[in-house]
N, C-alpha and C. Protein backbone atom coordinates (compact mmCIF):
# COMPACT_ATOMS: atom_id res chain seq x y z
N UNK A 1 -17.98 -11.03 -15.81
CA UNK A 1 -19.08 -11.15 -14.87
C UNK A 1 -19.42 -12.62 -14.66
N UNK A 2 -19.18 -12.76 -13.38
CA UNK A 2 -19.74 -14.61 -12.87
C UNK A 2 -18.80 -15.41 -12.88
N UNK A 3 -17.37 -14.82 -13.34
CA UNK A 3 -16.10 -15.88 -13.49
C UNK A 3 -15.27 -15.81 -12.62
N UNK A 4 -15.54 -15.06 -11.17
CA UNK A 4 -15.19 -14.91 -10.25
C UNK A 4 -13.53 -14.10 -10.22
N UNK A 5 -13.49 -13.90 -11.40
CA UNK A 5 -12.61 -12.56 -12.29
C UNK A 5 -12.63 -10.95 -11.83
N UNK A 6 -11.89 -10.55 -12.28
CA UNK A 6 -12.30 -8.86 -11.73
C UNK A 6 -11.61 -8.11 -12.83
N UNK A 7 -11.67 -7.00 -13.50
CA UNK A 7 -11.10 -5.89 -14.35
C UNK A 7 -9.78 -4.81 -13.84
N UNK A 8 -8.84 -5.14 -13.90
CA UNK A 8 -8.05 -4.38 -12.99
C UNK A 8 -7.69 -2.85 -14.06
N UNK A 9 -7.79 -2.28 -13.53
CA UNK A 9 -7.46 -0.56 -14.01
C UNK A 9 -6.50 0.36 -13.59
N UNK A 10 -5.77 0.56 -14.52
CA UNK A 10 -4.18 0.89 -13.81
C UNK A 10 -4.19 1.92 -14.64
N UNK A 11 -4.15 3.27 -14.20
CA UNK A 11 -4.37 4.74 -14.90
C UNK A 11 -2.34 4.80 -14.60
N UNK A 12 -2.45 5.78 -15.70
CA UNK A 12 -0.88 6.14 -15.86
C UNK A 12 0.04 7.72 -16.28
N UNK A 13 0.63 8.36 -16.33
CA UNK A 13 0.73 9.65 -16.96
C UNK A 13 2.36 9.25 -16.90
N UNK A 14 2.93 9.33 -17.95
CA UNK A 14 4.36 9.31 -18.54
C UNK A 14 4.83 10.80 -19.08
N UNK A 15 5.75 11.87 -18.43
CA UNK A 15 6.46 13.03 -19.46
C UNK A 15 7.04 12.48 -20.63
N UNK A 16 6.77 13.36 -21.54
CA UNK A 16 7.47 13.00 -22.81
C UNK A 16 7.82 14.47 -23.67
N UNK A 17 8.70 14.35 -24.41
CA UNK A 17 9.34 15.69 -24.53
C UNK A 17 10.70 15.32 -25.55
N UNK A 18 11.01 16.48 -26.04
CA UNK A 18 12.65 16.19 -26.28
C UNK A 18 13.35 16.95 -25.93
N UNK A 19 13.33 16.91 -24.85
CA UNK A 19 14.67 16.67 -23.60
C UNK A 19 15.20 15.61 -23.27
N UNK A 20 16.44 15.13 -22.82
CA UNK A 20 17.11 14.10 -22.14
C UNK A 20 17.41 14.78 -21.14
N UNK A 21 17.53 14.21 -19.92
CA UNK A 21 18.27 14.43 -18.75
C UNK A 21 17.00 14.51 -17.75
N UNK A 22 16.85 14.44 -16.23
CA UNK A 22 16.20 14.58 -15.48
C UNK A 22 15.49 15.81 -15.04
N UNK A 23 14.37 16.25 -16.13
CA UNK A 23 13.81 17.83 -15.80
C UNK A 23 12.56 17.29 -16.13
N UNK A 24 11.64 18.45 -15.65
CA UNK A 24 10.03 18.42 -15.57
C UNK A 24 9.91 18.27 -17.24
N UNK A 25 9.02 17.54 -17.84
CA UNK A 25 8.49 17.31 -19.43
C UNK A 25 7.57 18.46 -19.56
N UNK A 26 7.93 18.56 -20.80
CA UNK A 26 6.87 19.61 -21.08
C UNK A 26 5.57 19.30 -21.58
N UNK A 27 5.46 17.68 -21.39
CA UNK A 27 4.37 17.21 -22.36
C UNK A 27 3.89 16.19 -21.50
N UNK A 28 2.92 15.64 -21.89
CA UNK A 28 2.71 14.69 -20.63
C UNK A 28 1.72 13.39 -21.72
N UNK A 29 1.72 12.22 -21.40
CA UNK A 29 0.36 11.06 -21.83
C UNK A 29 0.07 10.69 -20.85
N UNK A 30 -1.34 10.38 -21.10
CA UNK A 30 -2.17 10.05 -19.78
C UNK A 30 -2.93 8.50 -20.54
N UNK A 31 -2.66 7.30 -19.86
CA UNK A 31 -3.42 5.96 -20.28
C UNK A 31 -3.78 5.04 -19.44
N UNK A 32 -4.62 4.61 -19.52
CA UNK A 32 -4.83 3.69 -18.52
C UNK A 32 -4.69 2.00 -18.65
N UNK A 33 -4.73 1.25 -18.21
CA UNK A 33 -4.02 -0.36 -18.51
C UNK A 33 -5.95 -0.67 -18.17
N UNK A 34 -6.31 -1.46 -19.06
CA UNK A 34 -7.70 -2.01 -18.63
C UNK A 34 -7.47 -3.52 -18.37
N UNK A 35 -7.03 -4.64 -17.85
CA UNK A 35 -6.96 -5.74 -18.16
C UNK A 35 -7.62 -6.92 -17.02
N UNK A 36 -8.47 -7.95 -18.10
CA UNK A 36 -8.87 -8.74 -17.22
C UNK A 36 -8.27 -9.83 -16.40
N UNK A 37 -8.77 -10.08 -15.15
CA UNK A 37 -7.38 -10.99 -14.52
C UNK A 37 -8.22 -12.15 -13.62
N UNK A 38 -7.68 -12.74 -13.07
CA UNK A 38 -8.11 -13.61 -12.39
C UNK A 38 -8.96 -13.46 -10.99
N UNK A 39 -9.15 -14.15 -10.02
CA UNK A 39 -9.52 -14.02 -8.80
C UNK A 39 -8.38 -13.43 -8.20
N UNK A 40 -8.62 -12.21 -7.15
CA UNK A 40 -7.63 -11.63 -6.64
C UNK A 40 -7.01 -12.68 -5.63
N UNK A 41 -7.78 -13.35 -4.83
CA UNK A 41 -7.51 -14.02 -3.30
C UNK A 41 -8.02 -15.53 -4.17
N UNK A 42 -7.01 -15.88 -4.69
CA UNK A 42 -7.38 -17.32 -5.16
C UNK A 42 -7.44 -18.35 -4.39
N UNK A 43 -7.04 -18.76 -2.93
CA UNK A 43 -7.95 -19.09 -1.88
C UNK A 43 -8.83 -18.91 -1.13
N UNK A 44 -9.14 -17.15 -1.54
CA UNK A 44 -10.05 -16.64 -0.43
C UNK A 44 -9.56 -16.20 0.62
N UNK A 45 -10.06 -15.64 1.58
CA UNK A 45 -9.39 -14.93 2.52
C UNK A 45 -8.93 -15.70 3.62
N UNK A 46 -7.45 -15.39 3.53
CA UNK A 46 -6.91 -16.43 4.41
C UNK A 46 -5.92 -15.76 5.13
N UNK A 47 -5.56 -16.33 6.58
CA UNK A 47 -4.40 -15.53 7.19
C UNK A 47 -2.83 -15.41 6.60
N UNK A 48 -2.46 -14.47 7.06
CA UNK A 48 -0.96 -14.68 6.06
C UNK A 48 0.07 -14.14 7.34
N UNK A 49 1.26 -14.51 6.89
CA UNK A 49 2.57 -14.22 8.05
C UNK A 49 3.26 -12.88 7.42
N UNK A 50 3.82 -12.25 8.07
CA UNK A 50 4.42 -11.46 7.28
C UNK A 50 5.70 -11.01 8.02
N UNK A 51 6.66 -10.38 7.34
CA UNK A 51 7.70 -10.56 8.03
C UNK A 51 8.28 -9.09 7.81
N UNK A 52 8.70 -8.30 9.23
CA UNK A 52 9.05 -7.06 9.41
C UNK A 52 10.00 -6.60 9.22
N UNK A 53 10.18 -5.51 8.09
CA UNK A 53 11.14 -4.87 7.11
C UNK A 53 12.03 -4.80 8.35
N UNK A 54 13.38 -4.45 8.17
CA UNK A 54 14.25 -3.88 8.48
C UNK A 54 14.58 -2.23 7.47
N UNK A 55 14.42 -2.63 6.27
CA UNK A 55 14.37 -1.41 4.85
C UNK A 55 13.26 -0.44 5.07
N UNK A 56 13.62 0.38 4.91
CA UNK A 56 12.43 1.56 4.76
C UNK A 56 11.81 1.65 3.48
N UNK A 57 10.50 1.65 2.95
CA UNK A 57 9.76 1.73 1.78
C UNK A 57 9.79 3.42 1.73
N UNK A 58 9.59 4.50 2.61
CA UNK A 58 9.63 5.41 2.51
C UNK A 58 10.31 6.81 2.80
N UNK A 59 10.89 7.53 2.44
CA UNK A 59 11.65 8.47 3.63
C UNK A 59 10.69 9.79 3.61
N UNK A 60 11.27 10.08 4.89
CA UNK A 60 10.76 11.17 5.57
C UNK A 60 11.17 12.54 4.09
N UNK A 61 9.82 13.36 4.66
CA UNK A 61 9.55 14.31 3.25
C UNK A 61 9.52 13.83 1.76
N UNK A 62 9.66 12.58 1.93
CA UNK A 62 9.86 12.12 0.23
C UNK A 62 8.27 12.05 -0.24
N UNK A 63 8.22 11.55 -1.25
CA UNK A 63 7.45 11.06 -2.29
C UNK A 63 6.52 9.74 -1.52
N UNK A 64 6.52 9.06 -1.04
CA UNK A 64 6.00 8.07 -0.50
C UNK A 64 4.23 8.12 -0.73
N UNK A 65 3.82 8.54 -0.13
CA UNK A 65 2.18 9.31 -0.10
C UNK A 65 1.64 9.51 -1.58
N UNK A 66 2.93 9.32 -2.61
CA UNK A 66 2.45 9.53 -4.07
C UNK A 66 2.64 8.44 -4.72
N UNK A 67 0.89 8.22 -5.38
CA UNK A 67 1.04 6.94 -6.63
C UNK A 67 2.33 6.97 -7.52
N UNK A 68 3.01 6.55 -7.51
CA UNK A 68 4.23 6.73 -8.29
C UNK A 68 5.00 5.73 -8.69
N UNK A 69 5.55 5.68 -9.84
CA UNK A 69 6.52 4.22 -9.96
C UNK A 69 7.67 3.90 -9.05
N UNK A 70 8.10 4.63 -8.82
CA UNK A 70 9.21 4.61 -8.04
C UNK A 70 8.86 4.50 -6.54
N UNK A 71 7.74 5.04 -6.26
CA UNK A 71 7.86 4.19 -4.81
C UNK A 71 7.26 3.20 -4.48
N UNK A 72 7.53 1.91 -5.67
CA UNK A 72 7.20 0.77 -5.77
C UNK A 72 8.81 -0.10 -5.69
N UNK A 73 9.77 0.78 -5.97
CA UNK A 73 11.25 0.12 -6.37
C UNK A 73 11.70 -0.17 -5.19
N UNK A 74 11.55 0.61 -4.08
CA UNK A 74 11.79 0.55 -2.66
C UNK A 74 11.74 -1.12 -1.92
N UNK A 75 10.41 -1.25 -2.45
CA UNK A 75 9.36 -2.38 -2.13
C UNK A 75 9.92 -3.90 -2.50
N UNK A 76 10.93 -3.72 -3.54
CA UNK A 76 10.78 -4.97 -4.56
C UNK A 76 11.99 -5.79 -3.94
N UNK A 77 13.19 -5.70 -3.37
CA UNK A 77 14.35 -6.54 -2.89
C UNK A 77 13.61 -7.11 -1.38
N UNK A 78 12.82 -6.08 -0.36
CA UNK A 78 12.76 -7.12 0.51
C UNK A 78 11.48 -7.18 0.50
N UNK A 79 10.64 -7.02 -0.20
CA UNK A 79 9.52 -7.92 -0.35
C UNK A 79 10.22 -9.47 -1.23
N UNK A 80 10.82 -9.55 -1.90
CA UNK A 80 11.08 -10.78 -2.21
C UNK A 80 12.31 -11.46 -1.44
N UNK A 81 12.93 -10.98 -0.72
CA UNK A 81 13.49 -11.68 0.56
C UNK A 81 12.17 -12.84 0.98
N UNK A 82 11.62 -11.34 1.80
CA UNK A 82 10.18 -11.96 2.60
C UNK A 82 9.47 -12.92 1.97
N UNK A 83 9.32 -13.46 0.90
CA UNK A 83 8.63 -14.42 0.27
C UNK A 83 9.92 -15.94 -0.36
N UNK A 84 10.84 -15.56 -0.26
CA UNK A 84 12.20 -16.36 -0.25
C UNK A 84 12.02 -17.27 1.07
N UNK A 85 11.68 -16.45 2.18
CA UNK A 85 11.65 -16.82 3.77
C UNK A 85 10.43 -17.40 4.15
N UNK A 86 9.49 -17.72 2.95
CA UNK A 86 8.02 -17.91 3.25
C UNK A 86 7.14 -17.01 4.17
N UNK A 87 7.51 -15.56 3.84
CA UNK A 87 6.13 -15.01 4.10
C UNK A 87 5.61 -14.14 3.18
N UNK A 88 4.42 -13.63 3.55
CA UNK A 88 3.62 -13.41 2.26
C UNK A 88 4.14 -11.66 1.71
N UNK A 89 4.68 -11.03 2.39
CA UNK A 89 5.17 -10.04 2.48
C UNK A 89 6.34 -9.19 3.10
N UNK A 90 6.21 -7.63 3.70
CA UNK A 90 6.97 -7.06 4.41
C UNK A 90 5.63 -6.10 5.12
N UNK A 91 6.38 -6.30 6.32
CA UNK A 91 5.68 -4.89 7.25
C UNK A 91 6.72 -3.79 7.16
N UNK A 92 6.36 -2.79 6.90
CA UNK A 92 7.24 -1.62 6.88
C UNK A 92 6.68 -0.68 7.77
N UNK A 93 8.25 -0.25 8.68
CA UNK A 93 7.79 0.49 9.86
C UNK A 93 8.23 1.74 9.72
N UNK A 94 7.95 2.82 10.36
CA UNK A 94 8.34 4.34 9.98
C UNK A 94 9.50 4.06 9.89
N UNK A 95 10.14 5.43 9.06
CA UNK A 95 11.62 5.33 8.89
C UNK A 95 12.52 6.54 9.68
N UNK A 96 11.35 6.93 10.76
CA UNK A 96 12.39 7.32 11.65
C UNK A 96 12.95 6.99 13.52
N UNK A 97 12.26 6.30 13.47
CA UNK A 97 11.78 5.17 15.07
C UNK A 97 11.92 3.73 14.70
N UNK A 98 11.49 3.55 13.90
CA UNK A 98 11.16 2.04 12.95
C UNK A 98 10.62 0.92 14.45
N UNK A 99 9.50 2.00 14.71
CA UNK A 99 8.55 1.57 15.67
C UNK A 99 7.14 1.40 15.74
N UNK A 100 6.93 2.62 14.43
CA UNK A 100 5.09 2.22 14.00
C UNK A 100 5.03 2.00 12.79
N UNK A 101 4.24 0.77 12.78
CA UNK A 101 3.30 0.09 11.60
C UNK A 101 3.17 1.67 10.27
N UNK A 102 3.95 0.99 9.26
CA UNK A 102 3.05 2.26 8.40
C UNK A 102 2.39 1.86 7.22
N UNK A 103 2.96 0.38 6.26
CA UNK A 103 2.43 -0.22 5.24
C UNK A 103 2.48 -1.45 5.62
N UNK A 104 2.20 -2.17 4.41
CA UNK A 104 2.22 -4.22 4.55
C UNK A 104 2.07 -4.00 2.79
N UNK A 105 3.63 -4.43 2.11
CA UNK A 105 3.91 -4.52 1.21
C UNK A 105 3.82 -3.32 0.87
N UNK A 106 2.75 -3.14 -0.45
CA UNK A 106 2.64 -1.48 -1.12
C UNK A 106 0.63 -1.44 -0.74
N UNK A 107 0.70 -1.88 0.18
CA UNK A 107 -0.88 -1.71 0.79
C UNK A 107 -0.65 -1.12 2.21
N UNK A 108 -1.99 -0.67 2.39
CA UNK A 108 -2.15 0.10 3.20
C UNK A 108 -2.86 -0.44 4.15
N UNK A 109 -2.16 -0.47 5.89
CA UNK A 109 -2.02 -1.44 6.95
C UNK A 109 -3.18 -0.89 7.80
N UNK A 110 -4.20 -2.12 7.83
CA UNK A 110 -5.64 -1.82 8.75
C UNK A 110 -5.36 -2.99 9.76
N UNK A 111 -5.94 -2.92 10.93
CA UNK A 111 -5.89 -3.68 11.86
C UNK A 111 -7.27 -3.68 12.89
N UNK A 112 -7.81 -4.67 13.37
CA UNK A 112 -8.86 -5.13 14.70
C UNK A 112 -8.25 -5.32 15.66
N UNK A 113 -8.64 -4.40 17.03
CA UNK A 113 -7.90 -4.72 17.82
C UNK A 113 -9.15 -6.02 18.90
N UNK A 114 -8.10 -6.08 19.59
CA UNK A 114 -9.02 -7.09 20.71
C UNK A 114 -9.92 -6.91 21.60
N UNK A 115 -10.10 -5.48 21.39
CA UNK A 115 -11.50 -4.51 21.84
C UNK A 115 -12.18 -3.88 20.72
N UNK A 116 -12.13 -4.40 19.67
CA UNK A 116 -12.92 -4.22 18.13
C UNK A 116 -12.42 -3.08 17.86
N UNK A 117 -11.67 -2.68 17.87
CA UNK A 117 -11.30 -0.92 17.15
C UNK A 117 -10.51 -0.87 15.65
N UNK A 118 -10.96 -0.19 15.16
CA UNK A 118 -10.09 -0.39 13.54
C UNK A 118 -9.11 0.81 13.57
N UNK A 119 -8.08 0.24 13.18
CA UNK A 119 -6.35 1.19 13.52
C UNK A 119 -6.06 1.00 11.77
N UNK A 120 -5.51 2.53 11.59
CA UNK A 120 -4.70 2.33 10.39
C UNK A 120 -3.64 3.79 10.26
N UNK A 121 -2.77 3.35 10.59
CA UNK A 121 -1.55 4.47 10.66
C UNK A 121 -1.81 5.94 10.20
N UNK A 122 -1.50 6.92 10.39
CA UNK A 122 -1.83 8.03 9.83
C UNK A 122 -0.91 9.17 9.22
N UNK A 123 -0.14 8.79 8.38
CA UNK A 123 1.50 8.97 7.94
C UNK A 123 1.42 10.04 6.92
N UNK A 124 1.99 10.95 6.84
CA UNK A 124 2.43 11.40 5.91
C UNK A 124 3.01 10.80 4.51
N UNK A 125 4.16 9.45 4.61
CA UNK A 125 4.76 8.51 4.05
C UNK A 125 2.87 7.87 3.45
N UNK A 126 2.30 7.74 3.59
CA UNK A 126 1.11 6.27 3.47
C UNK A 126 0.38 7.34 2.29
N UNK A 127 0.06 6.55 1.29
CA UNK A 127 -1.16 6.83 0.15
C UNK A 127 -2.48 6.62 0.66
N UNK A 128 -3.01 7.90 0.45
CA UNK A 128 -4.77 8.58 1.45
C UNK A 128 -5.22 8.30 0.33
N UNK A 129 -5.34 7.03 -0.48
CA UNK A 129 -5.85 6.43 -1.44
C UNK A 129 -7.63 6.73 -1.40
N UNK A 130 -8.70 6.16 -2.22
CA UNK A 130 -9.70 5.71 -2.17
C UNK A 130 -9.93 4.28 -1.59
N UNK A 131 -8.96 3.18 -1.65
CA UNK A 131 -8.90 2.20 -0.83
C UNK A 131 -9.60 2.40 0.77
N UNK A 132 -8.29 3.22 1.32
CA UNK A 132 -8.24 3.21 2.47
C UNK A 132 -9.62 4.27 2.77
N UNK A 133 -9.87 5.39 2.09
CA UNK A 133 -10.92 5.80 2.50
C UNK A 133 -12.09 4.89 2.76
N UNK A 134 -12.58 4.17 1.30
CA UNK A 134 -13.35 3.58 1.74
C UNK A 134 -13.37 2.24 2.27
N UNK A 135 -12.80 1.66 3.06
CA UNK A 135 -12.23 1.06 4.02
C UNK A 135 -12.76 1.74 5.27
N UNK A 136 -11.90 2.48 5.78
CA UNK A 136 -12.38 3.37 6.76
C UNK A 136 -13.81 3.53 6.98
N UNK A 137 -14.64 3.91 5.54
CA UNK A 137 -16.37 4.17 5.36
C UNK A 137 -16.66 2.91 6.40
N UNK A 138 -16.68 2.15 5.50
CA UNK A 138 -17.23 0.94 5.90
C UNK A 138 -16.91 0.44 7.22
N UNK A 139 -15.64 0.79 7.85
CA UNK A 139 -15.66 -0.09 9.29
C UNK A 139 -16.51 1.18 10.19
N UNK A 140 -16.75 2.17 9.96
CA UNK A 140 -17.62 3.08 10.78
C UNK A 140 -19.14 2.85 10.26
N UNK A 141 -19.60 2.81 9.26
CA UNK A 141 -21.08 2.69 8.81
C UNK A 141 -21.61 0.93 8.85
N UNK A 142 -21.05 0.60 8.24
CA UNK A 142 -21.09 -0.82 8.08
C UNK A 142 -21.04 -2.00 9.42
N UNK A 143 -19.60 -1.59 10.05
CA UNK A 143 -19.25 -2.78 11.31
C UNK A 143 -19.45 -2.42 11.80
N UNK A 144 -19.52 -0.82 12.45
CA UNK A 144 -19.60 0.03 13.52
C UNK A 144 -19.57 -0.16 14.16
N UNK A 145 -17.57 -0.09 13.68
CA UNK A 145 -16.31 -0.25 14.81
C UNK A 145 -16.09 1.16 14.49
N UNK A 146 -15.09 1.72 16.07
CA UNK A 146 -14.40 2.67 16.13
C UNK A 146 -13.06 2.69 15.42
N UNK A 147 -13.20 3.78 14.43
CA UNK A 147 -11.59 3.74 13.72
C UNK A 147 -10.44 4.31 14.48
N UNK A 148 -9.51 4.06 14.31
CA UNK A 148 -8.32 5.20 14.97
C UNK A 148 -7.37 4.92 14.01
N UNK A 149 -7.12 6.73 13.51
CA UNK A 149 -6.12 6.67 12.86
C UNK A 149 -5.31 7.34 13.48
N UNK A 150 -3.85 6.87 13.24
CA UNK A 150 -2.93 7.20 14.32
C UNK A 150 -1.66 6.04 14.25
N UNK A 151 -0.49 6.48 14.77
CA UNK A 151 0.10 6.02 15.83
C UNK A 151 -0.14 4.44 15.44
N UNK A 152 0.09 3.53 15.20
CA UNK A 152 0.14 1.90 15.13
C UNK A 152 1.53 1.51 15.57
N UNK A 153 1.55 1.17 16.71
CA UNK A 153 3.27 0.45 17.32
C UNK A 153 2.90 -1.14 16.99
N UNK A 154 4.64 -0.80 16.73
CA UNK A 154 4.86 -2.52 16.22
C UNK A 154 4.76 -3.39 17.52
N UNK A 155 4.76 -3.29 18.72
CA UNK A 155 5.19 -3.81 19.91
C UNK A 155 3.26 -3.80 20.73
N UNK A 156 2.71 -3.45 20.31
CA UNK A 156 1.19 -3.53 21.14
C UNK A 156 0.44 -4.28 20.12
């Protein structure tokens, strides 16, 4: 508190069992990571470039939409391209048009348009996190801007 610090909390559930091979565990641990860390935005909020996947972070019917380790692995070769190339990330576009906006890195892609409207994709693929909910809260109660979820083209 006052160190301009924050507590990051990373809940977890690992199967465990004795089985080998790729099947449901019969057992499960549940832990969470408590650890203190620095300023998130250690300049503060600042504009950033970002540079548009060609790779898909998600496929259609998969897992995507789920906190999960693995659909973080997706993420990790061209997000570090993209930062090789100096930008701060990847935009990742659906993976079946690879025409609408669906993430920005492993976050979830909000946008202002130039008639104040708040856009944030509405995917099956995208995590309906508490983030983004309350995100959403706030640009309707708070800014009261119009949200639209939906549809985000890379080209408008």
């Amino acid at each position: 508190y006052g160190t301009g610090g924050a507590l990051y909390l990373r809940p977890f559930v690992i199967g465990v069992g004795d089985n080998i091979g790729v099947r449901t565990a019969p057992e499960f641990i549940f832990s969470i990571f408590c650890i203190p860390v620095g300023a998130y935005f250690k300049g503060g909020l600042t504009p950033h470039n970002f540079l548009i996947s060609s790779y898909d972070r998600a496929a259609p019917q998969g897992t995507g939409a789920a906190k999960v380790g693995g659909n973080y692995a997706a993420s990790l070769m061209p997000g570090s391209q993209a930062k090789k190339a100096h930008f701060a990330d990847c935009i990742y576009l659906d993976p079946m048009t690879h025409t609408k906006i669906e993430e920005v890195g492993s976050a979830n892609f909000f946008g202002i348009t130039h008639d104040n409207k708040f856009v944030t994709p509405n995917s099956p693929s995208v995590l309906p996190g508490i983030t983004r909910l309350s995100l959403i809260e706030l640009a309707k109660t708070r800014l009261g801007l119009e949200v639209i979820e939906g549809d985000v083209f890379i080209d408008k």
